[in-house]
N, C-alpha and C. Protein backbone atom coordinates (compact mmCIF):
# COMPACT_ATOMS: atom_id res chain seq x y z
N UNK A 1 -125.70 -7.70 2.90
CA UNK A 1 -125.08 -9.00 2.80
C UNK A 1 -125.94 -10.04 3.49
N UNK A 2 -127.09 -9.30 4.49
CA UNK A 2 -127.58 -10.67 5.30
C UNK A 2 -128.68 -11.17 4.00
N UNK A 3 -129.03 -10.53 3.46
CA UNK A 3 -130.28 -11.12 2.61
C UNK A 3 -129.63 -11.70 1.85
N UNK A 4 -128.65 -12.13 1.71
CA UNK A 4 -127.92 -12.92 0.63
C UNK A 4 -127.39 -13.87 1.07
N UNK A 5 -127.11 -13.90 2.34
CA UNK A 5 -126.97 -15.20 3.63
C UNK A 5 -128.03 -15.71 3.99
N UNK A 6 -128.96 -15.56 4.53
CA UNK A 6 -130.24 -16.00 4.93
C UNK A 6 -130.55 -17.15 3.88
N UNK A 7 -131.21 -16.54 3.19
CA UNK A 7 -131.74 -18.01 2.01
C UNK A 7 -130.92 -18.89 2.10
N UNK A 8 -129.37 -18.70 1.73
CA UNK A 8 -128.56 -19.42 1.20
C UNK A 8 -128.38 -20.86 2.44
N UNK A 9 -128.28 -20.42 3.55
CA UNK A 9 -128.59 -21.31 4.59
C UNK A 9 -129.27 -21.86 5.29
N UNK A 10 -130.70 -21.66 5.10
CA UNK A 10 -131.55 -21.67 5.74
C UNK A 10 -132.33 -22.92 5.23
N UNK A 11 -131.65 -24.02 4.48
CA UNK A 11 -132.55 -25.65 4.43
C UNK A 11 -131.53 -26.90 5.14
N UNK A 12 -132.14 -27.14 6.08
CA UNK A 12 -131.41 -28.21 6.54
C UNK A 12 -131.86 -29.31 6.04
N UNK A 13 -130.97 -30.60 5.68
CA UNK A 13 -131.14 -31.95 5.16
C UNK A 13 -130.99 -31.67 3.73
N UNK A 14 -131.00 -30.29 2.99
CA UNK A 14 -130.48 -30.79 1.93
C UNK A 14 -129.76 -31.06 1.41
N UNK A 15 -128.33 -31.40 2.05
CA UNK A 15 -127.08 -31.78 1.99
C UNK A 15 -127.46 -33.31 1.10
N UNK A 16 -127.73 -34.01 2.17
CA UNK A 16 -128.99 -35.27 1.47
C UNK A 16 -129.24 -35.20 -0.04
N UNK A 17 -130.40 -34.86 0.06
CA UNK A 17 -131.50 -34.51 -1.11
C UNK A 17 -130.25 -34.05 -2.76
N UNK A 18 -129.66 -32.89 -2.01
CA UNK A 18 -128.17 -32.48 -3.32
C UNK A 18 -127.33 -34.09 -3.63
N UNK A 19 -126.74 -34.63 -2.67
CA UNK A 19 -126.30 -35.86 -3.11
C UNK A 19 -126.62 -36.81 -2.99
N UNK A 20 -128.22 -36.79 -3.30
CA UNK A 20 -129.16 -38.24 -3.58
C UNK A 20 -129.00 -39.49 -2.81
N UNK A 21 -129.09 -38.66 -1.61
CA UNK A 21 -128.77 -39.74 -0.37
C UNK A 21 -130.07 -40.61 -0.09
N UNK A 22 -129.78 -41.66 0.10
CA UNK A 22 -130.75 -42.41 0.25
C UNK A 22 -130.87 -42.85 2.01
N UNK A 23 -131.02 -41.43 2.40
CA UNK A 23 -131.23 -41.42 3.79
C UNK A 23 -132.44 -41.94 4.30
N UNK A 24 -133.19 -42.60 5.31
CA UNK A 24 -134.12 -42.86 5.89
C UNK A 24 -135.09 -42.00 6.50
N UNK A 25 -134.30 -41.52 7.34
CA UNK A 25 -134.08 -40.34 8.60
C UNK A 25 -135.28 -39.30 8.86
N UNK A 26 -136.57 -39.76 9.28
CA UNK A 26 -137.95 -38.99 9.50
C UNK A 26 -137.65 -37.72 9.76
N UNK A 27 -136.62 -37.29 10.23
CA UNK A 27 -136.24 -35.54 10.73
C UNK A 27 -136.06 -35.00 9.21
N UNK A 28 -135.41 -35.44 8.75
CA UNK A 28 -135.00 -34.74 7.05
C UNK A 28 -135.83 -34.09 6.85
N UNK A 29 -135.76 -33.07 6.21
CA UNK A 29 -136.89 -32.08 5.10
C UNK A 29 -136.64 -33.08 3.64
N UNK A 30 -137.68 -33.13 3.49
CA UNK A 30 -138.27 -33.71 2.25
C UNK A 30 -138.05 -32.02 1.28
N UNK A 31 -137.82 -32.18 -0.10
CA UNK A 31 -137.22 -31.46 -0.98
C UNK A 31 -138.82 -31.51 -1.72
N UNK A 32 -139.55 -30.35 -1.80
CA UNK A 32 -140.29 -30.57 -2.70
C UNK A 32 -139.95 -29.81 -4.18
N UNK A 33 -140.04 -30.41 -4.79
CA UNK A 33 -139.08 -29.83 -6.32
C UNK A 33 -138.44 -30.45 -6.40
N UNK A 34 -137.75 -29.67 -8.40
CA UNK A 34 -136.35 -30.25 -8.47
C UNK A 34 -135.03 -29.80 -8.23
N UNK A 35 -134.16 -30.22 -7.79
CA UNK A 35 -133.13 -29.28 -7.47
C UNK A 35 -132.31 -28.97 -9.01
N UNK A 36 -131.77 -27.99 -9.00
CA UNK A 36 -131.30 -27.60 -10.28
C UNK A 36 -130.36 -26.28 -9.82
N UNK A 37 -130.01 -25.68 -10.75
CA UNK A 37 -129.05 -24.07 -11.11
C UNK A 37 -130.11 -23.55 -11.86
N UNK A 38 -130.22 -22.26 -10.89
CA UNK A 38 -131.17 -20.87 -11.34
C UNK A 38 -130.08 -19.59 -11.10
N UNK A 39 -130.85 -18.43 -11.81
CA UNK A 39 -129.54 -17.44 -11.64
C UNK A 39 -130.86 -16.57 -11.46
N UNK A 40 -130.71 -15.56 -10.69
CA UNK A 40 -131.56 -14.44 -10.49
C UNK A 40 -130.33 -12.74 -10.30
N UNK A 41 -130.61 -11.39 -10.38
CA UNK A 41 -129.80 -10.54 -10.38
C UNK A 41 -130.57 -9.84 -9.45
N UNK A 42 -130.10 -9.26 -8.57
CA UNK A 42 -130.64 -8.24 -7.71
C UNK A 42 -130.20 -7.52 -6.62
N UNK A 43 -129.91 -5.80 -6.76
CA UNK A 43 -129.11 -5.34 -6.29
C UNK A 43 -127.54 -4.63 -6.87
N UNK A 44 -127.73 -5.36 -7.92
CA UNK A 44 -126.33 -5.52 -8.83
C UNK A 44 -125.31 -6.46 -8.76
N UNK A 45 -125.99 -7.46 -7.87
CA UNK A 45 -125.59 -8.88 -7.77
C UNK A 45 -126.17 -10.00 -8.93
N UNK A 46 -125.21 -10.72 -9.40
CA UNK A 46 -125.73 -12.26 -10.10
C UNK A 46 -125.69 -12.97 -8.43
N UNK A 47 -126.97 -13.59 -9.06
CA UNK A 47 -126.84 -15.00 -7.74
C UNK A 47 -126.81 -15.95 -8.22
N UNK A 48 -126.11 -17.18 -8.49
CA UNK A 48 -125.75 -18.59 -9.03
C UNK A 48 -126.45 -19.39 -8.15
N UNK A 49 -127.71 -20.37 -7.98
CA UNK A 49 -127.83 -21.00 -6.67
C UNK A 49 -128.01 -22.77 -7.13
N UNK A 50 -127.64 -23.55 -6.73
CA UNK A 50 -128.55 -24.90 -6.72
C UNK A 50 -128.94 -25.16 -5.75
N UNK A 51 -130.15 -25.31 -6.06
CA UNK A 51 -131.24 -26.04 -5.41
C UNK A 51 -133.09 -26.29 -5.89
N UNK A 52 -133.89 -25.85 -5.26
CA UNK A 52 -135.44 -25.97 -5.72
C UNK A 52 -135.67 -24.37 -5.62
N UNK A 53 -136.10 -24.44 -7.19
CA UNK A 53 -136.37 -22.97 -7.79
C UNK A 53 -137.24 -21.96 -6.64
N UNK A 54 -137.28 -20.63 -6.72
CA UNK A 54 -138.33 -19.46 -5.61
C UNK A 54 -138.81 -20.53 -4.37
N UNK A 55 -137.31 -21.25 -4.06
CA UNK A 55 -137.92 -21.65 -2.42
C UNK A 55 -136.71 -21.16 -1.62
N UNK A 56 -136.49 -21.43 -0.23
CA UNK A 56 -134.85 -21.47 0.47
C UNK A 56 -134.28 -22.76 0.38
N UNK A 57 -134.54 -23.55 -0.29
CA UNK A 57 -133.94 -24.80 0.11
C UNK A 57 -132.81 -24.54 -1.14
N UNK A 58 -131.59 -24.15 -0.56
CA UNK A 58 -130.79 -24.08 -1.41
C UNK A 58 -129.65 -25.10 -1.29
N UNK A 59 -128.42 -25.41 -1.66
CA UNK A 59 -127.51 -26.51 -0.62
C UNK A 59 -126.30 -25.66 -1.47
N UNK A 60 -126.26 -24.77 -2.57
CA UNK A 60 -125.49 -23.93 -2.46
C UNK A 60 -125.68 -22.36 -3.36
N UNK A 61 -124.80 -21.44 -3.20
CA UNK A 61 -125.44 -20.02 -3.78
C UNK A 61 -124.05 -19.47 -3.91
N UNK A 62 -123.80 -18.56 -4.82
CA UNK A 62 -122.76 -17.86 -4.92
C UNK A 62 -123.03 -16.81 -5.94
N UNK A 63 -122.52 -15.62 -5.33
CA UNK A 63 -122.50 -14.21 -5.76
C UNK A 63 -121.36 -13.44 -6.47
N UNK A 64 -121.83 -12.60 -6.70
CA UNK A 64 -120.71 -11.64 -7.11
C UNK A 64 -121.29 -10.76 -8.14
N UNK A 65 -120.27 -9.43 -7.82
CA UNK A 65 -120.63 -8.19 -7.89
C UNK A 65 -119.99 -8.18 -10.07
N UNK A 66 -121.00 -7.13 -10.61
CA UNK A 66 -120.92 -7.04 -11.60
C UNK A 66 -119.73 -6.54 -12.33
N UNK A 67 -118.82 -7.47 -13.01
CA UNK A 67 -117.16 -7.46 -13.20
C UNK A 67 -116.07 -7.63 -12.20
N UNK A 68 -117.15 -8.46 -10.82
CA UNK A 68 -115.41 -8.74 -9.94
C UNK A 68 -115.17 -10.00 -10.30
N UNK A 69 -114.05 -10.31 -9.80
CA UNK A 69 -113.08 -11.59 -10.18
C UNK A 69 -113.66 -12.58 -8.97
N UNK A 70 -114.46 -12.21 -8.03
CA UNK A 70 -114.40 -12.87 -6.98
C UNK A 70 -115.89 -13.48 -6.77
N UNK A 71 -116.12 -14.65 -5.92
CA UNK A 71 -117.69 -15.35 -6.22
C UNK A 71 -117.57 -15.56 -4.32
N UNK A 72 -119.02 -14.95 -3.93
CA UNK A 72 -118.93 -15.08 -2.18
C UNK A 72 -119.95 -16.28 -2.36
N UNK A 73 -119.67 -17.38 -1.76
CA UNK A 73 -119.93 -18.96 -1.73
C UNK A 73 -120.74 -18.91 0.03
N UNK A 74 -122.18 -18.94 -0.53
CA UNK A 74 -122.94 -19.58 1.05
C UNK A 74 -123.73 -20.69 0.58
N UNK A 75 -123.84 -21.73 1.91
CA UNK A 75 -124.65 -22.67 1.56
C UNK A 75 -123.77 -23.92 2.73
N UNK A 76 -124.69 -25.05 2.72
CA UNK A 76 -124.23 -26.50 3.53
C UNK A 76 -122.70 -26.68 2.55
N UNK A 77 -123.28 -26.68 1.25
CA UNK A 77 -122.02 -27.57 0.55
C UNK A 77 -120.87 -26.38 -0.10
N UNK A 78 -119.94 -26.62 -0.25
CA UNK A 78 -119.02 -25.23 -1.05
C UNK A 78 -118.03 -25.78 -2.44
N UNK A 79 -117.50 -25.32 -3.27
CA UNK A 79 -116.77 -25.87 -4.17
C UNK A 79 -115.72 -26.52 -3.30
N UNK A 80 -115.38 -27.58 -3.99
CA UNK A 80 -114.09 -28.84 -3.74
C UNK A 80 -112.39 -27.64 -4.20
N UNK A 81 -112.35 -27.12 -3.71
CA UNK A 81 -110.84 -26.50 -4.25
C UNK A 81 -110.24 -25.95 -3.15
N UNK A 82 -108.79 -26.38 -3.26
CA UNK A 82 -107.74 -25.52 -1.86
C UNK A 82 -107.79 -24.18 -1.95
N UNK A 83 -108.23 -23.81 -3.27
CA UNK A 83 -108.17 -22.26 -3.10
C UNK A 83 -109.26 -21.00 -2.65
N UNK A 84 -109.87 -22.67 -1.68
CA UNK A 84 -111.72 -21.33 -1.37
C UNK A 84 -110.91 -20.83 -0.28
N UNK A 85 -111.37 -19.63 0.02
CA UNK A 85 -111.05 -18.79 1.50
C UNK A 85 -111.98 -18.65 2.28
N UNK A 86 -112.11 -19.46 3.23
CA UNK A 86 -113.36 -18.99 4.59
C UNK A 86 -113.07 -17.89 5.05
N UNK A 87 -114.23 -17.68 4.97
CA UNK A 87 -114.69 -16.72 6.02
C UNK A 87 -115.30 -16.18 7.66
N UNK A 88 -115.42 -16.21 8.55
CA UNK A 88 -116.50 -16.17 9.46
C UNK A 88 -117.26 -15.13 9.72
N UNK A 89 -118.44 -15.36 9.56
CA UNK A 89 -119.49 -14.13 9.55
C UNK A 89 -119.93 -13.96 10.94
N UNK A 90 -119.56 -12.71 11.55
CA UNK A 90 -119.86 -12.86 12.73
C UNK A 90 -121.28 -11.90 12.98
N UNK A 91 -121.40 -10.91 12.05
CA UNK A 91 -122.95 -10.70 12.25
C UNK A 91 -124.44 -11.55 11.32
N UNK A 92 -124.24 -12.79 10.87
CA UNK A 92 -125.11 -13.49 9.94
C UNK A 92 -125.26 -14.47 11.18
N UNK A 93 -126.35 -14.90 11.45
CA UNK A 93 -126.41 -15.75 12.54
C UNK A 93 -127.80 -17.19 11.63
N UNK A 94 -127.16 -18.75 11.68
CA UNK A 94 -127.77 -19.38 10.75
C UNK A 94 -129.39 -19.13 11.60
N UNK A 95 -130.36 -18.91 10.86
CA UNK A 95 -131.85 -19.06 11.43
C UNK A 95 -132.04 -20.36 12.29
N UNK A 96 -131.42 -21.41 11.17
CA UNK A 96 -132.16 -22.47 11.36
C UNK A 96 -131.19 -23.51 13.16
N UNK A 97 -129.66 -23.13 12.57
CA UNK A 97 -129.12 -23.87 13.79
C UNK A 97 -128.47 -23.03 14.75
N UNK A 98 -129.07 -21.25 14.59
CA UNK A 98 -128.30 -20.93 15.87
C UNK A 98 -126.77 -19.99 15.83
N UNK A 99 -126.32 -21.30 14.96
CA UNK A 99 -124.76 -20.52 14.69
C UNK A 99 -124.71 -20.00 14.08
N UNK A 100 -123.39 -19.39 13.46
CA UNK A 100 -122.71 -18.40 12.86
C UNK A 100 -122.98 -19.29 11.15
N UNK A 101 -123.27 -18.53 10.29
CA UNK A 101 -123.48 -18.38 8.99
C UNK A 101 -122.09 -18.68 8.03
N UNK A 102 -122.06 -20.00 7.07
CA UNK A 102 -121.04 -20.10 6.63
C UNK A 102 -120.62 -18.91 5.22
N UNK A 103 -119.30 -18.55 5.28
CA UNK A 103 -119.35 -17.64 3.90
C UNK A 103 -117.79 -17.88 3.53
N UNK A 104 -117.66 -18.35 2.21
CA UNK A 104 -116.22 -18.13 1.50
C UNK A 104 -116.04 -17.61 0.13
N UNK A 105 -115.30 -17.33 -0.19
CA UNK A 105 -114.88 -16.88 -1.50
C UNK A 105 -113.83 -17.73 -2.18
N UNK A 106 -114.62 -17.14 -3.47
CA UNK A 106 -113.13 -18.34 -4.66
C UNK A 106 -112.84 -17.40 -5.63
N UNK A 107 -111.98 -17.65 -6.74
CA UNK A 107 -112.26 -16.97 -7.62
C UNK A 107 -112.39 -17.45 -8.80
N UNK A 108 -113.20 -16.34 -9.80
CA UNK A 108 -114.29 -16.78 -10.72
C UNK A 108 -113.13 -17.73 -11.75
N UNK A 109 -111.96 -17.61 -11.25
CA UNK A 109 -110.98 -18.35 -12.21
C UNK A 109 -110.50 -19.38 -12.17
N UNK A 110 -110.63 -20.01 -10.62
CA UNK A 110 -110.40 -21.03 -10.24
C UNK A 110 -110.72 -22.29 -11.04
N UNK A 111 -109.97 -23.37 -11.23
CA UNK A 111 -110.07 -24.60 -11.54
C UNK A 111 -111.49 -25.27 -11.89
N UNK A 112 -111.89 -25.14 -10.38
CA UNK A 112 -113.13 -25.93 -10.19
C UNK A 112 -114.28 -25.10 -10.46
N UNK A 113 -114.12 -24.04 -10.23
CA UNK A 113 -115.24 -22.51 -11.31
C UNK A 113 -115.10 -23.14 -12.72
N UNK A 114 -114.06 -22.77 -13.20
CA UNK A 114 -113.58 -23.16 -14.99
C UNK A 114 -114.53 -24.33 -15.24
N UNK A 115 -114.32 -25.14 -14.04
CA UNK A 115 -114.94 -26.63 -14.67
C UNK A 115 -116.58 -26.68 -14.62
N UNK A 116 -117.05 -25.89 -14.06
CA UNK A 116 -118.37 -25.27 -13.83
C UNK A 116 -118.59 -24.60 -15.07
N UNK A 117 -117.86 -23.65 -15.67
CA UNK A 117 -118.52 -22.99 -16.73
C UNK A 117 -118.05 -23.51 -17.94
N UNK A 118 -117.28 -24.07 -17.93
CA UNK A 118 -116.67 -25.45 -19.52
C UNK A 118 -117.56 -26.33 -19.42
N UNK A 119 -117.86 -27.37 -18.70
CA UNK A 119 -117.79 -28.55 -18.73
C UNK A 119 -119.45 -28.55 -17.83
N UNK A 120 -120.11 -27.37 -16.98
CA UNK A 120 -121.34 -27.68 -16.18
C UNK A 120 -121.54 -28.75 -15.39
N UNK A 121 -119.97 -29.05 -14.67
CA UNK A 121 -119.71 -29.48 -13.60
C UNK A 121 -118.83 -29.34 -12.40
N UNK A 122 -119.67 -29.58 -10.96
CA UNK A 122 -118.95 -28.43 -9.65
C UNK A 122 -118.72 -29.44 -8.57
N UNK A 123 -117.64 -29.69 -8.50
CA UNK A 123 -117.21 -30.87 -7.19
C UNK A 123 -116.95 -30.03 -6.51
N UNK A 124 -118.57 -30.21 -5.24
CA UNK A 124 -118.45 -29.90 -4.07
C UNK A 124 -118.05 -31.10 -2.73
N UNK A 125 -117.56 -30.27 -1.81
CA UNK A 125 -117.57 -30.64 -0.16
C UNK A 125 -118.86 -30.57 0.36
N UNK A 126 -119.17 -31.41 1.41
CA UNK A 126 -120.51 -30.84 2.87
C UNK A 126 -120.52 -31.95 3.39
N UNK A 127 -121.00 -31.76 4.66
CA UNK A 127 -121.27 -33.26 5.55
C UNK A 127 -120.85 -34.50 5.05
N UNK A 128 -121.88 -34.60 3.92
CA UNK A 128 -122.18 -35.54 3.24
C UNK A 128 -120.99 -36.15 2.46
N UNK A 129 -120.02 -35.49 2.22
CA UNK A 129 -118.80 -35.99 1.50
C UNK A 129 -118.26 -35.32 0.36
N UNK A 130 -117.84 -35.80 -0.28
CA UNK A 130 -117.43 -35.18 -1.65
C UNK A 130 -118.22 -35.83 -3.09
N UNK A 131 -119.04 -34.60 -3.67
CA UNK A 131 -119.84 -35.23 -4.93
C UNK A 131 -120.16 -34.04 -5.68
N UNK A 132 -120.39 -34.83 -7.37
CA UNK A 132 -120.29 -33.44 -8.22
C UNK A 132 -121.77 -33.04 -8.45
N UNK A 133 -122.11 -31.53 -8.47
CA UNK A 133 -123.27 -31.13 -8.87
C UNK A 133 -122.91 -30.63 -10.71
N UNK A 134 -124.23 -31.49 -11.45
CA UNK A 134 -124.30 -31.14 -12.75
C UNK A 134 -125.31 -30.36 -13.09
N UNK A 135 -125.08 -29.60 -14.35
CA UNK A 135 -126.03 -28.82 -15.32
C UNK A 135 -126.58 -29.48 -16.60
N UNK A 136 -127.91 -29.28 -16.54
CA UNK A 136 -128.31 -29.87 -17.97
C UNK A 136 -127.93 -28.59 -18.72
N UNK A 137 -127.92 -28.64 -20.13
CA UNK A 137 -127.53 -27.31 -21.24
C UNK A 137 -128.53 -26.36 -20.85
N UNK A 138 -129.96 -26.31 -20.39
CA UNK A 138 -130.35 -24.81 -20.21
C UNK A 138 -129.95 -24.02 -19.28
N UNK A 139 -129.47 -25.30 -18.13
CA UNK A 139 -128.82 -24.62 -16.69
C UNK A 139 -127.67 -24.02 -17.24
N UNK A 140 -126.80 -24.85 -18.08
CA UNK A 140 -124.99 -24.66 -18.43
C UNK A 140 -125.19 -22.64 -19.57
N UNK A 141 -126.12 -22.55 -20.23
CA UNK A 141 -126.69 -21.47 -20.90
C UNK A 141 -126.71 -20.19 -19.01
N UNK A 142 -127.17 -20.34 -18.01
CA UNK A 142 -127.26 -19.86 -16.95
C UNK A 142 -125.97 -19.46 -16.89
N UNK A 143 -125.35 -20.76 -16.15
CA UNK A 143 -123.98 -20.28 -15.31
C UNK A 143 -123.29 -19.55 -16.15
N UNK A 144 -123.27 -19.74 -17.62
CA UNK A 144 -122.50 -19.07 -18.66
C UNK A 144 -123.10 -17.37 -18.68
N UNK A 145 -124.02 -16.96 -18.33
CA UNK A 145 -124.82 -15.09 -17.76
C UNK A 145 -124.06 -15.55 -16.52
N UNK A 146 -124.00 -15.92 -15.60
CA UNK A 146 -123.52 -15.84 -14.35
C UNK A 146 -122.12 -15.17 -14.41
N UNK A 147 -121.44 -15.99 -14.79
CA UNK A 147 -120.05 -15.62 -15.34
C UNK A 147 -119.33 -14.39 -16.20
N UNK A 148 -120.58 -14.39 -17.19
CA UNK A 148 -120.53 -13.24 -18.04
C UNK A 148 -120.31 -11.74 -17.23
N UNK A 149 -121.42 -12.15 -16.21
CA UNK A 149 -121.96 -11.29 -15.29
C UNK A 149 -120.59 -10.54 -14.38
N UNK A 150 -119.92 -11.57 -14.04
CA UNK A 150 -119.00 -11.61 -12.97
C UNK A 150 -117.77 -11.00 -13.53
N UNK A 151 -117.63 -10.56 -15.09
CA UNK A 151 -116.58 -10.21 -15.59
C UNK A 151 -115.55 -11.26 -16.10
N UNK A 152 -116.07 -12.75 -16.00
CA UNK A 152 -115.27 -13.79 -16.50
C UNK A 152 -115.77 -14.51 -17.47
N UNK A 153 -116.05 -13.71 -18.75
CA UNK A 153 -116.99 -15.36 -19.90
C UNK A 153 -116.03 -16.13 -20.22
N UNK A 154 -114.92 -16.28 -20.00
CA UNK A 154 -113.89 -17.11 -20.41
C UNK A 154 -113.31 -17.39 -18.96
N UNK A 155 -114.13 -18.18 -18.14
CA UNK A 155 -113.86 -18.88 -17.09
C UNK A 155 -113.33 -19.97 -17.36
């Protein structure tokens, strides 16, 4: 489970960069790439992530095991829905700030999932506020294997 935490947390400022903040702020990590939805499998995991493709700068990632109902959500930002369940990871420790590693779960059926795999749009939470992450159609072709993956093509 830690190799599947690690990446997922490990870019600070891209909270920013995900909702096109027009921050100033010389500390920020600059995003090199584009941020987008990639899906990679490994382990017998789908991984769902947005952010900048084979780097860590992710701002969010979500898993799940091949035919569960359930998606484990790491990253700064998480889906917008009452029905995520935190978690606290008490052996994932974040690289970058020290603390404890964020992790929740939703399920692949949820509302704001559905609206992710209909529609290739995901109103997330983080620092930064509340804003939606979109898919262009080759990404929306992705999340749709993601899903497939997860035992839900009719999310």
């Amino acid at each position: 489970m830690l190799k599947f935490a690690i990446p997922a947390v490990a870019a600070l400022g891209l909270i920013a960069a995900a909702a096109h903040s027009s921050a100033s702020n010389s500390d920020v990590q600059t995003v090199s790439g584009e941020m987008g939805w990639h899906l990679t499998h490994e382990a017998g995991m789908a991984k769902l992530a947005y952010g900048v493709e084979n780097s860590d700068q992710l701002a969010l990632m979500m898993t799940c095991e091949q035919g569960g109902s359930l998606a484990t959500v790491y990253g700064d930002v998480q889906p917008a829905s009452p029905r995520l369940i935190h978690t606290a990871m008490t052996s994932a420790i974040d690289p970058l700030s020290g603390g404890l590693a964020d992790e929740a779960r939703i399920s692949t059926r949820d509302p704001a999932m559905r609206d992710l795999a209909r529609k290739g749009k995901l109103a997330v939470e983080g620092d930064a506020g509340t804003f939606e992450l979109t898919a262009t159609p080759k990404e929306r072709r992705l999340i749709g294997e993601f899903f497939a993956y997860c035992g839900n093509d009719h999310a």
